[in-house]
N, C-alpha and C. Protein backbone atom coordinates (compact mmCIF):
# COMPACT_ATOMS: atom_id res chain seq x y z
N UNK A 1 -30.76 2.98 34.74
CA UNK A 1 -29.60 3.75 34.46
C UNK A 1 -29.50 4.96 35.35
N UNK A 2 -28.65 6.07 35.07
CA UNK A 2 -28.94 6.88 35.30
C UNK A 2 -29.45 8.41 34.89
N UNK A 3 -29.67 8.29 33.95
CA UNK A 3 -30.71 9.38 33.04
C UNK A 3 -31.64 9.94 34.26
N UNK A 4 -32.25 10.85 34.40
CA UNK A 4 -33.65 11.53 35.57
C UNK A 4 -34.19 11.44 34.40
N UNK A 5 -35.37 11.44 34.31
CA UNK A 5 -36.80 11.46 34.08
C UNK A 5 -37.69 12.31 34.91
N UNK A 6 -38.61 13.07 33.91
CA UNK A 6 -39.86 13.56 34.69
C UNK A 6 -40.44 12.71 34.13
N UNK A 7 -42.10 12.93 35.37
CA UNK A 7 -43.18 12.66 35.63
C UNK A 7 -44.06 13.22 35.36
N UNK A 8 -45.18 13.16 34.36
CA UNK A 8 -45.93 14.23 34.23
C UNK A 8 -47.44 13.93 35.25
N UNK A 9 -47.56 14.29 36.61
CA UNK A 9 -48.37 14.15 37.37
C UNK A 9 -49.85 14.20 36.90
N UNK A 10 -50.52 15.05 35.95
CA UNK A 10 -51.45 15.01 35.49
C UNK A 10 -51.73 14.06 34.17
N UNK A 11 -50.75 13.51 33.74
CA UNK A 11 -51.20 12.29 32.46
C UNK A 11 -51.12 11.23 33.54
N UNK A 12 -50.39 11.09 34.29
CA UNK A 12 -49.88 9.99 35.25
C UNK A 12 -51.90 9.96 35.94
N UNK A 13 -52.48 11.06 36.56
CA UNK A 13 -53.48 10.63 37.09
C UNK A 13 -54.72 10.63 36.31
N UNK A 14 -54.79 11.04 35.08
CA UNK A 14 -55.75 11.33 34.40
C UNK A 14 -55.97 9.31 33.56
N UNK A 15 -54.34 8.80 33.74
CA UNK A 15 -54.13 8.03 33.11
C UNK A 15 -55.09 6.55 34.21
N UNK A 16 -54.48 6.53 35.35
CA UNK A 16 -55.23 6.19 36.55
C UNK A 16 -56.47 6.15 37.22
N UNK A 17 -57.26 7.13 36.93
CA UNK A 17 -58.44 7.61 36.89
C UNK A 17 -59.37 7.41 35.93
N UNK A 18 -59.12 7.79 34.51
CA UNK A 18 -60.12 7.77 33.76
C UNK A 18 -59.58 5.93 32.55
N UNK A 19 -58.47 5.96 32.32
CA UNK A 19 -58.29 5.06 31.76
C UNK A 19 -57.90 3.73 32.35
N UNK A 20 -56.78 3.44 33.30
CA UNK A 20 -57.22 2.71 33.67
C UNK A 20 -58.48 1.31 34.17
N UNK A 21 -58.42 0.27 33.59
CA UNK A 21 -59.84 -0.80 33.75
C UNK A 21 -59.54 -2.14 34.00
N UNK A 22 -58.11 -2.10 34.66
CA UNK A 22 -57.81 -3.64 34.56
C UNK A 22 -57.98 -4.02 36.44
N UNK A 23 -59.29 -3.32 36.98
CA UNK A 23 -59.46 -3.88 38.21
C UNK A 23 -60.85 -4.28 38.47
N UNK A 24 -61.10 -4.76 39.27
CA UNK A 24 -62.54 -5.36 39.94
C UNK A 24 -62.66 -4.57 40.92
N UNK A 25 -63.42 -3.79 40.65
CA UNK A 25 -63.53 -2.41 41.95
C UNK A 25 -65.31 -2.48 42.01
N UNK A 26 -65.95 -2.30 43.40
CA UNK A 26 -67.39 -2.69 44.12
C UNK A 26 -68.07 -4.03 43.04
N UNK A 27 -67.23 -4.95 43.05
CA UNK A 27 -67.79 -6.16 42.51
C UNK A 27 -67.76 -5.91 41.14
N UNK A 28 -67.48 -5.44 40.36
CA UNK A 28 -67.22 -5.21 38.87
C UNK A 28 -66.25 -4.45 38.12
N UNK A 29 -66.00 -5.20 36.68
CA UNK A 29 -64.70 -4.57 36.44
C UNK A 29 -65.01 -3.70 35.59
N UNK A 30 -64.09 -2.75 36.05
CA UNK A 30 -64.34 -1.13 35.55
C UNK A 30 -63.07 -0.13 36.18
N UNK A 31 -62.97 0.64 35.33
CA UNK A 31 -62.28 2.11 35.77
C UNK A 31 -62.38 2.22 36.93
N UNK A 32 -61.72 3.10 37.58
CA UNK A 32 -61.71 3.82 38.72
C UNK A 32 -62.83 5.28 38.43
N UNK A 33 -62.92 5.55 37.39
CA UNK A 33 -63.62 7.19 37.01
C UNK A 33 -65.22 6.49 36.97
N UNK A 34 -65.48 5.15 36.70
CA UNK A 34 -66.59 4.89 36.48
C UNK A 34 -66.76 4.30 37.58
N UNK A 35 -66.07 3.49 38.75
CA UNK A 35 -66.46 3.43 40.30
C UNK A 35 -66.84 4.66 40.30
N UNK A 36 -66.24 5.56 40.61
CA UNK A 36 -66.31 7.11 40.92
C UNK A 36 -67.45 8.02 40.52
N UNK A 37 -68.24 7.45 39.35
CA UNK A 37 -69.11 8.07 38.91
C UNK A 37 -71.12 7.41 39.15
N UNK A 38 -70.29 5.99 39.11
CA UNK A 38 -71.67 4.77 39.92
C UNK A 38 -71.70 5.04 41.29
N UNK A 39 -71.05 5.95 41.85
CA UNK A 39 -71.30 5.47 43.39
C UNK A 39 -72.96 6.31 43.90
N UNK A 40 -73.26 5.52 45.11
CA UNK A 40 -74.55 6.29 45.63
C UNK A 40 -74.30 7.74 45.88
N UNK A 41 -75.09 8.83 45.49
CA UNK A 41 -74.92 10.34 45.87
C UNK A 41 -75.27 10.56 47.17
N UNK A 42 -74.68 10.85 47.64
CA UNK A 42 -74.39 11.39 48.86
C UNK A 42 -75.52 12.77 49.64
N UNK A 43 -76.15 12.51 50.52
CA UNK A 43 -76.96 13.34 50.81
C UNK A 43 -75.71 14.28 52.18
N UNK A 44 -75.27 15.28 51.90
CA UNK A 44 -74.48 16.45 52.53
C UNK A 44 -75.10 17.46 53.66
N UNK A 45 -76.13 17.66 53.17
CA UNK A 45 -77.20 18.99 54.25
C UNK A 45 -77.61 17.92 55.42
N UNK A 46 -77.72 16.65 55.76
CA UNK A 46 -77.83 15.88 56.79
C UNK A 46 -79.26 16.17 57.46
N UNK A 47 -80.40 16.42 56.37
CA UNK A 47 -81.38 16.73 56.26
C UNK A 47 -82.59 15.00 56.50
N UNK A 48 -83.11 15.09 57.97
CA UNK A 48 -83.59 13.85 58.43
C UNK A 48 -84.72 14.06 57.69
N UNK A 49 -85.66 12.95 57.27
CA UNK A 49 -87.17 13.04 56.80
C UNK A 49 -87.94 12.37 58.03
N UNK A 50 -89.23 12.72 58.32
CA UNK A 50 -89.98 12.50 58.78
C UNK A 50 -91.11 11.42 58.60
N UNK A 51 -90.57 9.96 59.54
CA UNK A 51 -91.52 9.07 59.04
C UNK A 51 -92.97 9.23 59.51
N UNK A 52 -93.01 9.48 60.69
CA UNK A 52 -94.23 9.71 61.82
C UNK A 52 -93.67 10.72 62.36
N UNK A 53 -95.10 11.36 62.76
CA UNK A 53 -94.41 11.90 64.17
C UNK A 53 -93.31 11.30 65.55
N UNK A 54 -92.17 12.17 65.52
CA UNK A 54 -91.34 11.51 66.42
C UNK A 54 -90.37 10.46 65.93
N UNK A 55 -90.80 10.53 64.73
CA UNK A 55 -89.59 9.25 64.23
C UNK A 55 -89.41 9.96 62.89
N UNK A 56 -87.77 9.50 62.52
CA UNK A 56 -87.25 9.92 62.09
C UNK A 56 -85.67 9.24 60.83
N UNK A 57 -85.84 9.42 59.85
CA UNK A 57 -85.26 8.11 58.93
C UNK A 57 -83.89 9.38 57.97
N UNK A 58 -82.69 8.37 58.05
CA UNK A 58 -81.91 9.47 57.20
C UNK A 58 -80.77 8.48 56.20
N UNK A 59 -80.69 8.15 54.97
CA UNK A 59 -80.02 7.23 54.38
C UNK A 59 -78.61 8.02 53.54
N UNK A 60 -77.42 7.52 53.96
CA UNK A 60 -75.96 7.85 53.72
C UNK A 60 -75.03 7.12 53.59
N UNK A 61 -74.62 6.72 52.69
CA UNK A 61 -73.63 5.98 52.17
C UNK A 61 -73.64 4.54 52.05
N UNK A 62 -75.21 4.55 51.39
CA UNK A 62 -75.44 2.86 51.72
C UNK A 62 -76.13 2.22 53.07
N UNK A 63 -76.09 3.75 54.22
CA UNK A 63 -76.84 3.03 55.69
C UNK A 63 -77.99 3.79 55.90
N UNK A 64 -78.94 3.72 56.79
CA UNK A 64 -79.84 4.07 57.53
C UNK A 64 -79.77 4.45 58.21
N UNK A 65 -80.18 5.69 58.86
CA UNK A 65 -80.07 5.40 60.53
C UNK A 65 -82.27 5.79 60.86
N UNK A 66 -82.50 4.96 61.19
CA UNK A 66 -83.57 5.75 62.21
C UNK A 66 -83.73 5.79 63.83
N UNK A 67 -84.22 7.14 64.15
CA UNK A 67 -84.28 7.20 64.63
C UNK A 67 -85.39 7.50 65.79
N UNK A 68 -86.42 7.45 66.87
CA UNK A 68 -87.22 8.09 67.08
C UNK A 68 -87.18 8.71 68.93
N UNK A 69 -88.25 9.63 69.18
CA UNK A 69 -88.36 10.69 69.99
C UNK A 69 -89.27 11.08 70.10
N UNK A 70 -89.82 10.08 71.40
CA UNK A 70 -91.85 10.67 70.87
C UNK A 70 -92.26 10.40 72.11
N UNK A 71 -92.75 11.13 72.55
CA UNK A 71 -93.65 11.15 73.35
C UNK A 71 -95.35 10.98 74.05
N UNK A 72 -95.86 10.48 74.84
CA UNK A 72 -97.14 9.73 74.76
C UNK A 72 -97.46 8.23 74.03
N UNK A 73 -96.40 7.27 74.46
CA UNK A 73 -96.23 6.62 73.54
C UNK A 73 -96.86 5.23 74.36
N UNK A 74 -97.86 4.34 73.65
CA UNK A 74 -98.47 3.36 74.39
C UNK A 74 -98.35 2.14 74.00
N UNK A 75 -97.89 0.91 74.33
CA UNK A 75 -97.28 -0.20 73.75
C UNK A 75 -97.60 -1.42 74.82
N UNK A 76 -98.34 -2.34 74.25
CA UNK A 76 -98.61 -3.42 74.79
C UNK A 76 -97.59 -4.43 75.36
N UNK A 77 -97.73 -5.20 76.65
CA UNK A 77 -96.82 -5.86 76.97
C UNK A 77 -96.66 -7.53 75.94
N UNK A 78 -95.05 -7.65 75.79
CA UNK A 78 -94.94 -8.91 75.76
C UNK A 78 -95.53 -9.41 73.79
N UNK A 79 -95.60 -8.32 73.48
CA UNK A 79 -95.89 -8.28 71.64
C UNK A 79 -95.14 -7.31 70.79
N UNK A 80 -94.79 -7.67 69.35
CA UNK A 80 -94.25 -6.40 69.11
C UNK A 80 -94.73 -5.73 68.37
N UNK A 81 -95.09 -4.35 68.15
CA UNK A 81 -95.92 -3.30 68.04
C UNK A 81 -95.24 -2.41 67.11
N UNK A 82 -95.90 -2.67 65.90
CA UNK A 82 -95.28 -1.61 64.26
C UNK A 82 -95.55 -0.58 64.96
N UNK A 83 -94.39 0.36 65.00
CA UNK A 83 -94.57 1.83 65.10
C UNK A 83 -94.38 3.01 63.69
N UNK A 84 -93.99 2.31 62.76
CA UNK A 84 -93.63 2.52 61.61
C UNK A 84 -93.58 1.74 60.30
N UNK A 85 -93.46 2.76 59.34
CA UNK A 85 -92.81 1.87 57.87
C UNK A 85 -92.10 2.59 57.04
N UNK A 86 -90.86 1.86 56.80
CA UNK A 86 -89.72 2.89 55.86
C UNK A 86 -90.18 2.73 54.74
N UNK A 87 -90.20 3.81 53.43
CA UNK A 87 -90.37 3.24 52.37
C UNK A 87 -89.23 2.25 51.60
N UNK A 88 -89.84 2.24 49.79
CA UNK A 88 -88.38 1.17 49.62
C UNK A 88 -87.46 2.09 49.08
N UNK A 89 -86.20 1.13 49.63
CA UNK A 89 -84.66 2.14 49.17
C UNK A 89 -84.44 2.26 50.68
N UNK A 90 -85.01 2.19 52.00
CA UNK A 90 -84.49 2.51 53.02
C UNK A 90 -84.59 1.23 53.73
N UNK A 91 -85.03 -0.06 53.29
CA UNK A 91 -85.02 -1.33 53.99
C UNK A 91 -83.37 -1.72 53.72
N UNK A 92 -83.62 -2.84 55.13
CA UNK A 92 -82.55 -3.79 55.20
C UNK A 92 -83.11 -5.00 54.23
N UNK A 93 -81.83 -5.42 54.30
CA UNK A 93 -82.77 -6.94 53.17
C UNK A 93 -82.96 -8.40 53.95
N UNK A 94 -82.44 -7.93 55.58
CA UNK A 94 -83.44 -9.02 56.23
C UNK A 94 -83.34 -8.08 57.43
N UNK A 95 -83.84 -9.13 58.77
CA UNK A 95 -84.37 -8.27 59.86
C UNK A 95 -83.32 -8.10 60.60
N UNK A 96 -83.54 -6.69 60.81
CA UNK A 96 -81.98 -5.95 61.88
C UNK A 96 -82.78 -6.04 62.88
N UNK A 97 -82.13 -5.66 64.14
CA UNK A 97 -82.49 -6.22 65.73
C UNK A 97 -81.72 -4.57 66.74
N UNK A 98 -82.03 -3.84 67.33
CA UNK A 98 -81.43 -3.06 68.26
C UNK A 98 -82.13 -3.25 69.77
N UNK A 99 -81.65 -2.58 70.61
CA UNK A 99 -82.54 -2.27 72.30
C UNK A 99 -82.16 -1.16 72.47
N UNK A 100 -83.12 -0.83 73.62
CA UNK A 100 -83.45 0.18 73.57
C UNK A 100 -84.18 0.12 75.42
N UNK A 101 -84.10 1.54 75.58
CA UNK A 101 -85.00 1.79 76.76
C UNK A 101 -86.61 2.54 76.39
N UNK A 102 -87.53 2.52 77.03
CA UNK A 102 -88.28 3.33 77.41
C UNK A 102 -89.03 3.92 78.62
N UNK A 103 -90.19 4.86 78.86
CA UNK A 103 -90.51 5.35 79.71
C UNK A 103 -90.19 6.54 79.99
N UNK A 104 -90.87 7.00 80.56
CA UNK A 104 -90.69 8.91 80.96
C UNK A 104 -89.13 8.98 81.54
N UNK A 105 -88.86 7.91 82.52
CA UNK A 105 -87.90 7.52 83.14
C UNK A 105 -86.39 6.76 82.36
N UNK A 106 -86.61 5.97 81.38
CA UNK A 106 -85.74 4.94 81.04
C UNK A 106 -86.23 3.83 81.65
N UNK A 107 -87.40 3.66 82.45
CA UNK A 107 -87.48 2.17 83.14
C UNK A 107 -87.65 0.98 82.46
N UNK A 108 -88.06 1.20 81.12
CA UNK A 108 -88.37 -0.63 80.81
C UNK A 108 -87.76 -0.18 79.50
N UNK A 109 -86.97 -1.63 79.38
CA UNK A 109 -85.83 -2.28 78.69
C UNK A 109 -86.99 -2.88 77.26
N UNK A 110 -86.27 -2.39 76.25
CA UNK A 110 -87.33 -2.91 75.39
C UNK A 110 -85.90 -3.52 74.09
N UNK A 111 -86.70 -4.04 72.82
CA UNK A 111 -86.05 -4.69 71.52
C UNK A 111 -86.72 -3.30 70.54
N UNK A 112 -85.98 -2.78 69.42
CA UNK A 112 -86.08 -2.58 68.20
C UNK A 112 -86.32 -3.63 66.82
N UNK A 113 -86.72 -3.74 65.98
CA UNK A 113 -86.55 -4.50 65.05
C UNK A 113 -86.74 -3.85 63.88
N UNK A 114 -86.54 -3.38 62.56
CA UNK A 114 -86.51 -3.21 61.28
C UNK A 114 -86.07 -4.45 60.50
N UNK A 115 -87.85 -4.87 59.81
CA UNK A 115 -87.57 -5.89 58.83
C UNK A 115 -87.45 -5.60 57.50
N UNK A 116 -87.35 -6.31 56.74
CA UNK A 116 -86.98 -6.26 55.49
C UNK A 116 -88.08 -5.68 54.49
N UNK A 117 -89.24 -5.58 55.08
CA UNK A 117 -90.59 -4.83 54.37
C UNK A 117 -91.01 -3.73 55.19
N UNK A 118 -89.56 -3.46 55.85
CA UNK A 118 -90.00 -2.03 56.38
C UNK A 118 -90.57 -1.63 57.41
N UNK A 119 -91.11 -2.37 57.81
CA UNK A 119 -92.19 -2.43 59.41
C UNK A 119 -90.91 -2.17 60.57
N UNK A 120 -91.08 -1.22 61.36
CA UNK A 120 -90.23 -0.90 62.62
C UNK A 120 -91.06 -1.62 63.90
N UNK A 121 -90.48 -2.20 64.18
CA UNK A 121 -91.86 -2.94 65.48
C UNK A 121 -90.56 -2.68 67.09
N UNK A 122 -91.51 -2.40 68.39
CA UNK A 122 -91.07 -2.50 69.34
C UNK A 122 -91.28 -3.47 70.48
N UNK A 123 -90.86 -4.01 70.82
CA UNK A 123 -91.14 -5.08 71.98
C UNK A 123 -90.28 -4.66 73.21
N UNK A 124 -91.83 -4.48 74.30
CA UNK A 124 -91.01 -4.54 75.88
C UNK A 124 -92.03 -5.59 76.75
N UNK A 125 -91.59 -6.20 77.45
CA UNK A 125 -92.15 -7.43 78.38
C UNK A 125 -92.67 -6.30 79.44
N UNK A 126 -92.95 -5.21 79.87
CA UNK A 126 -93.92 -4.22 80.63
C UNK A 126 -94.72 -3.39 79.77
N UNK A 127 -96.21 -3.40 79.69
CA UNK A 127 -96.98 -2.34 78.67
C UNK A 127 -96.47 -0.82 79.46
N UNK A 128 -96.72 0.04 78.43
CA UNK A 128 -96.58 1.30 78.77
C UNK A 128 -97.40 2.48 77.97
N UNK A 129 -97.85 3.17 79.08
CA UNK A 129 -98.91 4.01 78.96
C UNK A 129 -98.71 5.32 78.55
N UNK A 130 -98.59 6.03 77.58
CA UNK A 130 -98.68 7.38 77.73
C UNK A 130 -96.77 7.65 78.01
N UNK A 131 -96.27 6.73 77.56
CA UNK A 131 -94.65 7.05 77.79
C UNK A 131 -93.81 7.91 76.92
N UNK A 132 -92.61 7.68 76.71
CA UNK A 132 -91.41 7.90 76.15
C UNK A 132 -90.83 7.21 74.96
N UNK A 133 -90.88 7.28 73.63
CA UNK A 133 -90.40 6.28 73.30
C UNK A 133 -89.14 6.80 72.75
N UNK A 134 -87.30 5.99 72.80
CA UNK A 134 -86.32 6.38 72.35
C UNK A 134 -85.77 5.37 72.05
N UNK A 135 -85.35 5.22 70.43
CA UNK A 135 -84.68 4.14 69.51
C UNK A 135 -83.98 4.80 69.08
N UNK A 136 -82.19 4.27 68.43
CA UNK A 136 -81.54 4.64 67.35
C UNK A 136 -81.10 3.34 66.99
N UNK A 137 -81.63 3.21 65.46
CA UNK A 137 -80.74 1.55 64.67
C UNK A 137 -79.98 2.20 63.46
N UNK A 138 -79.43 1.58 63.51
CA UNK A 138 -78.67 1.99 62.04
C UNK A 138 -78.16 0.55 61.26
N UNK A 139 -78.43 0.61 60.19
CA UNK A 139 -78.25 -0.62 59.55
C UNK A 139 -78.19 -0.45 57.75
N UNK A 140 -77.66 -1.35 57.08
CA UNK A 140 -77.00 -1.30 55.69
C UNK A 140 -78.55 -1.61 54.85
N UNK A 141 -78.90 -0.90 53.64
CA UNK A 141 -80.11 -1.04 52.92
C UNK A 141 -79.77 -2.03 52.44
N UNK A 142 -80.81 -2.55 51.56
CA UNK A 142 -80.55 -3.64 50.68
C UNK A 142 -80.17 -3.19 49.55
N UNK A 143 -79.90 -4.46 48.73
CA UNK A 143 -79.07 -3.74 47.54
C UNK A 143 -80.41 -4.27 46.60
């Protein structure tokens, strides 16, 4: 017709928000206020932890990133070589894969890997002595 009508913006979102439940929201049905209230907390200060020396692990919004920066770093040719272990809550739930360079220089071309029990292993087809080592993976935890 033509009658106006108000809107009362705050029943309208309170109504949306907290009552509302007739959706399937992150795989289950529920509210929007209770998505909103299940979700992972959020780490804000962007505060890295320290797995080893030189390496470095930071988990946000469901991802990972590690990272490492180390120096004197010695790695056999042609095997791959745990340099680490994430604890649990920071694994993938199978094996992620990155590359990477190393060497004082960047000269040899190497693989990253983070498996699913946490082990960070490096593989380069040249050993290296006393080098450089620089990785960044980033990858989704398990659920």
């Amino acid at each position: 017709g033509t009658t106006a009508q108000k809107v009362d913006f705050d029943t309208l979102a309170a109504s949306v928000i907290e009552a509302y439940d007739g959706s399937t929201l992150g795989g289950t049905a529920q509210s929007v206020q209770d998505a909103i209230d299940g979700r992972e907390a959020v780490d804000t200060n962007g505060t890295y932890t320290t797995l080893s020396s030189g390496i470095y692990y930071i988990k946000k919004h469901g991802f990972v990133q590690t990272f490492a920066y180390k120096t004197g770093t010695t790695l056999s040719a042609n095997t791959w070589v745990l340099v680490g272990t994430l604890p649990t809550g920071y694994r993938p739930s199978t094996t992620v894969y990155g590359s990477t360079t190393l060497g004082n220089s960047g000269q040899l071309s190497a693989y990253v890997r983070v498996q699913s029990d946490g082990g960070i292993y490096l593989y380069t087809g040249t050993a290296m002595s006393s080098g450089l080592m620089v990785f960044n993976i980033i990858f989704a935890v398990a659920s």
